[in-house]
C-alpha atoms as a PDB file:
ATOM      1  CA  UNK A   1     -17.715   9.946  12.688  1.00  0.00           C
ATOM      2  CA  UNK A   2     -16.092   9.582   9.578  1.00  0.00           C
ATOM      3  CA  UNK A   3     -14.194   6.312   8.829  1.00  0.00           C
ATOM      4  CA  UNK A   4     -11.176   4.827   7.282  1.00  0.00           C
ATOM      5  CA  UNK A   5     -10.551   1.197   6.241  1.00  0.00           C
ATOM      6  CA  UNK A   6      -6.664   0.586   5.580  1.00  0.00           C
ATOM      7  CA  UNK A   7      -5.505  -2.368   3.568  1.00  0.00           C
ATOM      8  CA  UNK A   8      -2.310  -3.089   4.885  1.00  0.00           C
ATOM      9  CA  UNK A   9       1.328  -4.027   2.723  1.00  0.00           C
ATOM     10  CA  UNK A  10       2.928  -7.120   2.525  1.00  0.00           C
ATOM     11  CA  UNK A  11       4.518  -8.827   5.741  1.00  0.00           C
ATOM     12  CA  UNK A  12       3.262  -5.543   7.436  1.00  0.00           C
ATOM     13  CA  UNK A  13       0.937  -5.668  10.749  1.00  0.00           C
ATOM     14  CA  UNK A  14      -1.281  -2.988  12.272  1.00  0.00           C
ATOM     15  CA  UNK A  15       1.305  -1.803  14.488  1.00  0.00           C
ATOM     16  CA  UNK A  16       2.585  -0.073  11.623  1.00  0.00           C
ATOM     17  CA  UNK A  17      -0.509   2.418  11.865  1.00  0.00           C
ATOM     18  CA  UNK A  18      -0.747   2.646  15.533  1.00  0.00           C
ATOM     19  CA  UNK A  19      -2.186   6.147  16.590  1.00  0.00           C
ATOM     20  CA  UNK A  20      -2.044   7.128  12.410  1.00  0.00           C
ATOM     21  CA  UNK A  21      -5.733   8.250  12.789  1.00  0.00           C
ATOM     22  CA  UNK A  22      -5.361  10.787  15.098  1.00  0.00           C
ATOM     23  CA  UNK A  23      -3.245  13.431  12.477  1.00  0.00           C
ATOM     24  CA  UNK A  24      -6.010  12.714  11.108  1.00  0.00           C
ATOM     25  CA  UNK A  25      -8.884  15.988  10.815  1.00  0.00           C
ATOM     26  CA  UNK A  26     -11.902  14.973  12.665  1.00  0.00           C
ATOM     27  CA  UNK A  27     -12.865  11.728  14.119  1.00  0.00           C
ATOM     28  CA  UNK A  28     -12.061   8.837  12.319  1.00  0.00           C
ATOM     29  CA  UNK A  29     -12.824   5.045  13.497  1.00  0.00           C
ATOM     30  CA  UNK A  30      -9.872   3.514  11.734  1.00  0.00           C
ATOM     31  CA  UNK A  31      -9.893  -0.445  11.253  1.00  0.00           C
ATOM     32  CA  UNK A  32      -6.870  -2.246   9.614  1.00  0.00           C
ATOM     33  CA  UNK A  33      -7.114  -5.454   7.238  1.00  0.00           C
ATOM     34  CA  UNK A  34      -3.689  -6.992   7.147  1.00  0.00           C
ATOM     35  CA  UNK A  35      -2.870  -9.598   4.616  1.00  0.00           C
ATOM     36  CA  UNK A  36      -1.816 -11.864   7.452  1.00  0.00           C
ATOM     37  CA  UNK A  37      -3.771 -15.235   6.088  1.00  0.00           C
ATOM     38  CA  UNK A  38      -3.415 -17.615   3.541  1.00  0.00           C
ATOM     39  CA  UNK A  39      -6.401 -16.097   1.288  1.00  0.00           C
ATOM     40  CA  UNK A  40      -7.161 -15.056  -2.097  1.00  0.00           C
ATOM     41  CA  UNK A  41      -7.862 -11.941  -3.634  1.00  0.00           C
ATOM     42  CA  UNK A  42     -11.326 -13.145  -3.149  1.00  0.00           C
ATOM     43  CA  UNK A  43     -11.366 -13.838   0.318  1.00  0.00           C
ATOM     44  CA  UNK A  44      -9.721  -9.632   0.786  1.00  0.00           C
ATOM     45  CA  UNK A  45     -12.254  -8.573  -0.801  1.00  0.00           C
ATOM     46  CA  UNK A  46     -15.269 -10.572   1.053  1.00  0.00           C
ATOM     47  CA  UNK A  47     -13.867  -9.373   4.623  1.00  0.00           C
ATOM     48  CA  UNK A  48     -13.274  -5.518   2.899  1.00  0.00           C
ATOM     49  CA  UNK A  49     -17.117  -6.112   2.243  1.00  0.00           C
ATOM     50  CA  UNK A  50     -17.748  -6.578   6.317  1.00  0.00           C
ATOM     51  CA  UNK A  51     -15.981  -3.380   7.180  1.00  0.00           C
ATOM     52  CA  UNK A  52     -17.166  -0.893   4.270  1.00  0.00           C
ATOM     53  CA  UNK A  53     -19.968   1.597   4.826  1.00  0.00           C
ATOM     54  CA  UNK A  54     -21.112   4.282   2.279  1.00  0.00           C
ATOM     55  CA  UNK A  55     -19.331   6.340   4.304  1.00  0.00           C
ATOM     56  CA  UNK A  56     -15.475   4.931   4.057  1.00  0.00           C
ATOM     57  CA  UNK A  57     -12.742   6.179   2.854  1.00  0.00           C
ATOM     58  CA  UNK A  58     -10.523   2.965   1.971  1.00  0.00           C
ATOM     59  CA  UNK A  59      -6.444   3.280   1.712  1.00  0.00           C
ATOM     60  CA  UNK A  60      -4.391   0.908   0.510  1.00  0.00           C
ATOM     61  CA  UNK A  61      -0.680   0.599   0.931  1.00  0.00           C
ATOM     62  CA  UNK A  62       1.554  -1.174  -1.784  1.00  0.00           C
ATOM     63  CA  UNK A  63       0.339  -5.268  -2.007  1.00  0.00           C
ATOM     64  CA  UNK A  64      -2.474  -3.816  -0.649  1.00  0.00           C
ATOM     65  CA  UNK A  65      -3.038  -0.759  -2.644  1.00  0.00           C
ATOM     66  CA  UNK A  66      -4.131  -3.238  -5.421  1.00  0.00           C
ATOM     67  CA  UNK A  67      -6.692  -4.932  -3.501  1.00  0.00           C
ATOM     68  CA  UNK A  68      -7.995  -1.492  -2.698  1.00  0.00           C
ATOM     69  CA  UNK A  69      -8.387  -0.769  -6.486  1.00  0.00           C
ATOM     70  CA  UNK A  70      -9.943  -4.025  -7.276  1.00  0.00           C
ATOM     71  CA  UNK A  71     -12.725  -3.405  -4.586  1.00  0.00           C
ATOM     72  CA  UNK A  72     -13.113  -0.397  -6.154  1.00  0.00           C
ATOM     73  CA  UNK A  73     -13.462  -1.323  -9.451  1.00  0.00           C
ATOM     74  CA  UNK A  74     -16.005  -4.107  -8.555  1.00  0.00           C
ATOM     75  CA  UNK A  75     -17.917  -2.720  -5.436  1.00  0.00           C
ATOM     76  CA  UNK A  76     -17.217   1.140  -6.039  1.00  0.00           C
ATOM     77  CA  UNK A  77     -20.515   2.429  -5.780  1.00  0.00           C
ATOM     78  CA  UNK A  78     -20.825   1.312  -1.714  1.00  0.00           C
ATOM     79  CA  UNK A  79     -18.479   3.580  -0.486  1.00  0.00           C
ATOM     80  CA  UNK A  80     -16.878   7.432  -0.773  1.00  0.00           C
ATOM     81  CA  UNK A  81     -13.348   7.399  -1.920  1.00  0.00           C
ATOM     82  CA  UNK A  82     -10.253   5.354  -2.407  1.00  0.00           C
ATOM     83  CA  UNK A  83      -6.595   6.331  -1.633  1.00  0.00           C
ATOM     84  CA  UNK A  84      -3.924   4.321  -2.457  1.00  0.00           C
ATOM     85  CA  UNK A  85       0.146   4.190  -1.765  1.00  0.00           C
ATOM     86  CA  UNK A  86       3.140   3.549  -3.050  1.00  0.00           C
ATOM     87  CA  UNK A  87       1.036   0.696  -5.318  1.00  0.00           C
ATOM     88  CA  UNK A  88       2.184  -0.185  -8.602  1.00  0.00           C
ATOM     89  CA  UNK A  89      -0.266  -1.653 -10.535  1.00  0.00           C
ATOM     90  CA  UNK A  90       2.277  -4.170 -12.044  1.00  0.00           C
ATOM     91  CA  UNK A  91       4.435  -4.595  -9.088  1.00  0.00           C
ATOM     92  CA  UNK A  92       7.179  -7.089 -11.552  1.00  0.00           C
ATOM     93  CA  UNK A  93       8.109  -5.371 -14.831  1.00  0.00           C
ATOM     94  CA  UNK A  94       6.880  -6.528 -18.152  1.00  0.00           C
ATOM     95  CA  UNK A  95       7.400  -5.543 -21.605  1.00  0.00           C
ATOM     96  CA  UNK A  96       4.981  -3.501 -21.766  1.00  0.00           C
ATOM     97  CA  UNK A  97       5.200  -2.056 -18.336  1.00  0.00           C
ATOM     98  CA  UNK A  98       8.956  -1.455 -17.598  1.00  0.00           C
ATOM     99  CA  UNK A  99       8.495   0.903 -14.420  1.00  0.00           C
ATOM    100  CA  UNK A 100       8.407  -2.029 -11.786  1.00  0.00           C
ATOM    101  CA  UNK A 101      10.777  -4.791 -10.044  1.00  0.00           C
ATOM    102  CA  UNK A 102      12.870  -6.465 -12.541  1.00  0.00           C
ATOM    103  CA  UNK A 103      12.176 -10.262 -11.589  1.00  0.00           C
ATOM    104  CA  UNK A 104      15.649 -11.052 -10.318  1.00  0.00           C
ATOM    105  CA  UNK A 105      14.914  -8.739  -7.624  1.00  0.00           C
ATOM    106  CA  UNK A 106      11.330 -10.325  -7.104  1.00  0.00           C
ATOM    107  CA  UNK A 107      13.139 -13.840  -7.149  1.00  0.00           C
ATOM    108  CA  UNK A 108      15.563 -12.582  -3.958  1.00  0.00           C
ATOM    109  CA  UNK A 109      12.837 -11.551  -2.138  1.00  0.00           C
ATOM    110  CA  UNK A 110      11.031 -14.685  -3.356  1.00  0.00           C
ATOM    111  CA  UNK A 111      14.251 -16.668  -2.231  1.00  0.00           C
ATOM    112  CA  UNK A 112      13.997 -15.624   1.280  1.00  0.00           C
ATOM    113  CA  UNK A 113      10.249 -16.088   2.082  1.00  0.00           C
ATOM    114  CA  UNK A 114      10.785 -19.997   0.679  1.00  0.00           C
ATOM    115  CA  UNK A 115      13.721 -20.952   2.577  1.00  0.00           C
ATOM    116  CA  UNK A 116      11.488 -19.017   5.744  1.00  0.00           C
ATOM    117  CA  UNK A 117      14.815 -16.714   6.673  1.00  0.00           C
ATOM    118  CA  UNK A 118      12.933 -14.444   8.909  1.00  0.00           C
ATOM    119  CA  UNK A 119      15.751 -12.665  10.200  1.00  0.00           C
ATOM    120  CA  UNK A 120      17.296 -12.135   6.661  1.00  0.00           C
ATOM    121  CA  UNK A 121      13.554 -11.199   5.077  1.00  0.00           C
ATOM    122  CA  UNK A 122      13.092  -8.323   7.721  1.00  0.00           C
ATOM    123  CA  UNK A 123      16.323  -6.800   7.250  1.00  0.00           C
ATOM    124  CA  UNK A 124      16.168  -6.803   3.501  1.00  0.00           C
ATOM    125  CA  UNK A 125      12.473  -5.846   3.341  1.00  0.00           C
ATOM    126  CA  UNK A 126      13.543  -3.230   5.549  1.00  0.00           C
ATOM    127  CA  UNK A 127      16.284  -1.957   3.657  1.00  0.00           C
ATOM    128  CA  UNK A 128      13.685  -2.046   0.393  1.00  0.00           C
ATOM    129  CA  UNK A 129      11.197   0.031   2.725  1.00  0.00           C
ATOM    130  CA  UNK A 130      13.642   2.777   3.506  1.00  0.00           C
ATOM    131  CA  UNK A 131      16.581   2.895   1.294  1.00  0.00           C
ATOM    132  CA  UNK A 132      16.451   6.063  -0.609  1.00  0.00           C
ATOM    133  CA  UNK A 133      14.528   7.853   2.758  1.00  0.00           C
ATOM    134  CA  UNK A 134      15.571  11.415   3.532  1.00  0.00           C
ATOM    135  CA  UNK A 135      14.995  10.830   7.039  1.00  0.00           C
ATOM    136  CA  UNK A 136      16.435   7.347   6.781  1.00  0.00           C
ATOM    137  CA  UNK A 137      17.336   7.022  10.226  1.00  0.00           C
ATOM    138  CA  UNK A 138      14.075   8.165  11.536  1.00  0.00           C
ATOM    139  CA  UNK A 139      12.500   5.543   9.225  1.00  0.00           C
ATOM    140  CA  UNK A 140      14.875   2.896  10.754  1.00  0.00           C
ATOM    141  CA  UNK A 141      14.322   3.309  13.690  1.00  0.00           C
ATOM    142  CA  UNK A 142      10.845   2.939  13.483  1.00  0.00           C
ATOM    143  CA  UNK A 143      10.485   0.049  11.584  1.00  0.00           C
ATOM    144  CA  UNK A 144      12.914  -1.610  14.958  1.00  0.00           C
ATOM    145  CA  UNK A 145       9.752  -1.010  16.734  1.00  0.00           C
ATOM    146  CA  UNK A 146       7.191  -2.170  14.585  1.00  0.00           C
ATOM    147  CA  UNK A 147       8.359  -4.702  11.997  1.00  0.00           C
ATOM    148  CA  UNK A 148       9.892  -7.927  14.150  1.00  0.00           C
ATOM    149  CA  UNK A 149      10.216 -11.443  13.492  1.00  0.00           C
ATOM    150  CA  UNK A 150       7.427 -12.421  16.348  1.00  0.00           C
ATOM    151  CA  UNK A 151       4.849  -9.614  13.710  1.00  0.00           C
ATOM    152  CA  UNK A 152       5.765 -11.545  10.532  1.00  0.00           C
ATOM    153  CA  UNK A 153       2.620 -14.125   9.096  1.00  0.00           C
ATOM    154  CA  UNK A 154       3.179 -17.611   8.525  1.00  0.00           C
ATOM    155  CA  UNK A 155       5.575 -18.813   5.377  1.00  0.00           C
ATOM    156  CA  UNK A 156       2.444 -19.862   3.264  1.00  0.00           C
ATOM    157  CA  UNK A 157       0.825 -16.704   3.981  1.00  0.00           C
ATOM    158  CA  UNK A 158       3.898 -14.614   2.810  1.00  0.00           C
ATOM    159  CA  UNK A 159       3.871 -17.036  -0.245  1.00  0.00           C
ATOM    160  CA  UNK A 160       0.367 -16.818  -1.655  1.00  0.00           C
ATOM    161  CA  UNK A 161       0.359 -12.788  -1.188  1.00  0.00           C
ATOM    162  CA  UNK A 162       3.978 -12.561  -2.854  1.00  0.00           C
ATOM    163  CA  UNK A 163       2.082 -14.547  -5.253  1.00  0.00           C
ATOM    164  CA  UNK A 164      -0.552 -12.353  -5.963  1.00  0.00           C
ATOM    165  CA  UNK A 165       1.576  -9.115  -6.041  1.00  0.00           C
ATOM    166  CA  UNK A 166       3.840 -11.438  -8.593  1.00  0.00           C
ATOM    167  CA  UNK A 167       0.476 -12.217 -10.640  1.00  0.00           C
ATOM    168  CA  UNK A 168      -1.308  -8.606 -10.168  1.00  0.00           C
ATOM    169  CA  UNK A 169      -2.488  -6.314 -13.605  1.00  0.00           C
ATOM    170  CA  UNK A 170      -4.437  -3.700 -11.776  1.00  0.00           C
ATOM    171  CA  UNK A 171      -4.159  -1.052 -15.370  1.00  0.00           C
ATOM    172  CA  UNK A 172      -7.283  -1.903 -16.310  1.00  0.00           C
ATOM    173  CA  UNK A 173      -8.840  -0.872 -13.094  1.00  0.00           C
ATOM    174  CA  UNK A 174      -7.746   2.633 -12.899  1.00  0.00           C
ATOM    175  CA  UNK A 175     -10.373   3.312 -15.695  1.00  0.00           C
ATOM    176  CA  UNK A 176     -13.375   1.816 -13.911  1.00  0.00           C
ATOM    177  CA  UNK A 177     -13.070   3.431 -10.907  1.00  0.00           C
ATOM    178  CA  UNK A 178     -15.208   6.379 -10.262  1.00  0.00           C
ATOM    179  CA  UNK A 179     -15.334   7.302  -7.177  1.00  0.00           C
ATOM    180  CA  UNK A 180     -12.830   9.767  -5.989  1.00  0.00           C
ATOM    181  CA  UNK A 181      -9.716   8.972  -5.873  1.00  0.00           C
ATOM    182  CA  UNK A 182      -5.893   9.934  -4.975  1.00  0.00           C
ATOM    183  CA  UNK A 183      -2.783   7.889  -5.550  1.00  0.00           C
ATOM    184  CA  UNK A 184       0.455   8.605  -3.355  1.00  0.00           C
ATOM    185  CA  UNK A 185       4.256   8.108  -3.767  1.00  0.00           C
ATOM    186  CA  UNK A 186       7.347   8.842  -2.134  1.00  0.00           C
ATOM    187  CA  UNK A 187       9.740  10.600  -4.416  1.00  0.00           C
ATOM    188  CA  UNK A 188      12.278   8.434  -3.274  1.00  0.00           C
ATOM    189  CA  UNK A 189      10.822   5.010  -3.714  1.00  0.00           C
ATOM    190  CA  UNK A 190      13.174   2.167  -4.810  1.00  0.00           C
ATOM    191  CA  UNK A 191      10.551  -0.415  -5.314  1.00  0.00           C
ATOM    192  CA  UNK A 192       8.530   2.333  -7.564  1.00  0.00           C
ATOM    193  CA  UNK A 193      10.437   3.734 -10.580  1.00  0.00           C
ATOM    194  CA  UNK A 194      10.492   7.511  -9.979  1.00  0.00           C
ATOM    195  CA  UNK A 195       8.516   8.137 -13.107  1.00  0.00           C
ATOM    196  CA  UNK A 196       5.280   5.667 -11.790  1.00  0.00           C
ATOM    197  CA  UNK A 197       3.035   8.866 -10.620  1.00  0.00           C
ATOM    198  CA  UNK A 198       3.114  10.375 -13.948  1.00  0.00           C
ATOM    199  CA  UNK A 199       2.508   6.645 -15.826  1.00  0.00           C
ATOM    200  CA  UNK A 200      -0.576   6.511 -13.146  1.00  0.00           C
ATOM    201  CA  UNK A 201      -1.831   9.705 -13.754  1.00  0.00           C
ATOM    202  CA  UNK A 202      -2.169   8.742 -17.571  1.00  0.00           C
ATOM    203  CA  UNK A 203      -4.346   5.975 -16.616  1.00  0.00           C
ATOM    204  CA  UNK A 204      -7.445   7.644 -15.338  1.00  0.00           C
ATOM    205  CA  UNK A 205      -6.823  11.928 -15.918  1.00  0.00           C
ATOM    206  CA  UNK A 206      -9.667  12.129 -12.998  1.00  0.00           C
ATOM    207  CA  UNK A 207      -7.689  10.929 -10.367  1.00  0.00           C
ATOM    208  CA  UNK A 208      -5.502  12.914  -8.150  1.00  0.00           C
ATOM    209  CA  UNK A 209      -1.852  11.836  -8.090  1.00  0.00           C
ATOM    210  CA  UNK A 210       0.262  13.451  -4.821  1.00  0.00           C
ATOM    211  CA  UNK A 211       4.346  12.679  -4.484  1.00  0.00           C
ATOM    212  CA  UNK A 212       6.055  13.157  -1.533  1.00  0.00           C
ATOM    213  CA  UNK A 213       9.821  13.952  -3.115  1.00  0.00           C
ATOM    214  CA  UNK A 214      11.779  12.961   0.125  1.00  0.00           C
ATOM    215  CA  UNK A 215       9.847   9.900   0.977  1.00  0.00           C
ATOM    216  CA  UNK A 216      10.634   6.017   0.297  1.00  0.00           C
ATOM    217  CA  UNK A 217       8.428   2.706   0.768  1.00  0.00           C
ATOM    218  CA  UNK A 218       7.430   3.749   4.308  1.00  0.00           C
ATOM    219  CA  UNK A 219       4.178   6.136   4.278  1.00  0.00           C
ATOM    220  CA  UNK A 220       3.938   6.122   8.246  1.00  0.00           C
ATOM    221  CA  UNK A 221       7.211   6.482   9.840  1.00  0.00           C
ATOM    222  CA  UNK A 222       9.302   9.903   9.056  1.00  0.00           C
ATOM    223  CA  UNK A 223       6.711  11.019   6.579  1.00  0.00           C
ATOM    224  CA  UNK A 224       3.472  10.271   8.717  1.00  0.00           C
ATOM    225  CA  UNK A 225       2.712  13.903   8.805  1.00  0.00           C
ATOM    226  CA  UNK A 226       2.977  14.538   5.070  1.00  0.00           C
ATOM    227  CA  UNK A 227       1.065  11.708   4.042  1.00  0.00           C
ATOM    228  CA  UNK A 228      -1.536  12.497   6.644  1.00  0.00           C
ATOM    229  CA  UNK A 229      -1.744  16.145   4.988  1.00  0.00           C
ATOM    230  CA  UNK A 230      -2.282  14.512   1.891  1.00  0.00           C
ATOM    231  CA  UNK A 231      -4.984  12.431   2.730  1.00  0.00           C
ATOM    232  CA  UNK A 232      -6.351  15.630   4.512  1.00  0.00           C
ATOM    233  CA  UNK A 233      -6.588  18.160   1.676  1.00  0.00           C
ATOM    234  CA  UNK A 234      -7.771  14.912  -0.307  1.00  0.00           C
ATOM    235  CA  UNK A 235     -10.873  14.137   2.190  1.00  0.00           C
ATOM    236  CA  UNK A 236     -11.688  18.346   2.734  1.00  0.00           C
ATOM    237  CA  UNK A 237     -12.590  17.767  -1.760  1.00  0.00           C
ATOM    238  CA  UNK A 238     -15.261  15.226  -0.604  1.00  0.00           C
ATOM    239  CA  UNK A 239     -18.776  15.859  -0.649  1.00  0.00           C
END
């Protein structure tokens, strides 16, 4: 059986990939890390150590896209590919990395988790998530079912991982990875300047880039089945 380790995103929970393994082709044991403690990057990447086998295929989505790339760029050679989505490898713009959040944006968001307003951080977070959708009401709807105020982690939980997406240059990483690997976005995106595949693909010409044009934030509501089909024709390339 082949298997799949899943880093989840920020705030997210596994309900968010409920069933995701069975678009899957063949049999895939699926296990979810969420970034639902108060940890470092560290401490991810000890309990990623637990669940990987030479045999895993390990996707990351956004937050924790980039904990997917640092395993891989430290512990690469234990297992068989990486996937990430809709990650940014800066998530906050800097000067010499404009395609990100602008920090006022960062600071809202920021703003939100301090003061602990869990109603008003899942309806903007939601918004951020879907805004720009094609199927945006498809993609609402879903995220009624899955992303509530009783899923949400603690405040200091929220704060250290907001933290380390705040903190995060992952650049360097895309070179030292060797394994295979393929990098998703949505097309859409409004956390991920439209231009971001192209700026990724310059950082490591071996890696496969995929963009789903209609998609935004969300990789498994609306657009479960495309994303599926690209991790698909991705894993049918492996050896």
């Amino acid at each position: 059986m082949q298997h799949l380790v899943i880093v989840n995103g920020w705030s997210a929970n596994s309900t968010f990939w409920d069933e995701f393994g069975l678009g899957l082709v063949g049999a895939f044991q699926v296990d979810i890390l969420d970034l639902d403690q108060d940890k470092t990057l560290e401490d991810y990447l000890t309990e990623l150590d637990q669940l990987i086998t030479s045999e895993t295929v390990l996707l990351g989505w956004s937050l924790g896209g980039s904990l997917a790339l640092e395993y891989a760029a430290t512990r690469g050679a234990k297992f068989k590919a990486l996937i990430t989505t809709q990650t940014n490898p800066c998530f906050v713009a800097r000067d010499d990395w404009p395609d990100a959040v602008n920090i006022e944006d960062f600071y809202s968001l920021s703003g939100l988790v301090e003061s602990y307003d869990r109603t008003g951080l899942v309806r903007r977070f939601s918004r951020l998530m879907i805004t720009g959708s094609e199927r945006y009401k498809i993609d609402r709807s879903y995220l009624k079912q899955v992303y509530r105020l009783d899923g949400l982690p603690k405040r200091s939980c929220l704060e250290s991982c907001l933290n380390m997406l705040h903190d995060l240059d992952m650049r360097q990483r895309y070179s030292e990875i060797c394994i295979p690997s393929l990098h998703v976005f949505g097309g859409k995106d409004q956390l991920l300047p439209a231009n971001l595949s192209s700026d990724i693909a310059q950082l490591n010409l071996a890696h496969q880039v995929s963009v789903i044009p209609e998609m935004a934030h969300l990789p498994v509501g609306a657009f479960r089945s495309e994303f599926q089909t690209a991790i698909n024709n991705f894993v049918a390339t492996l050896t």
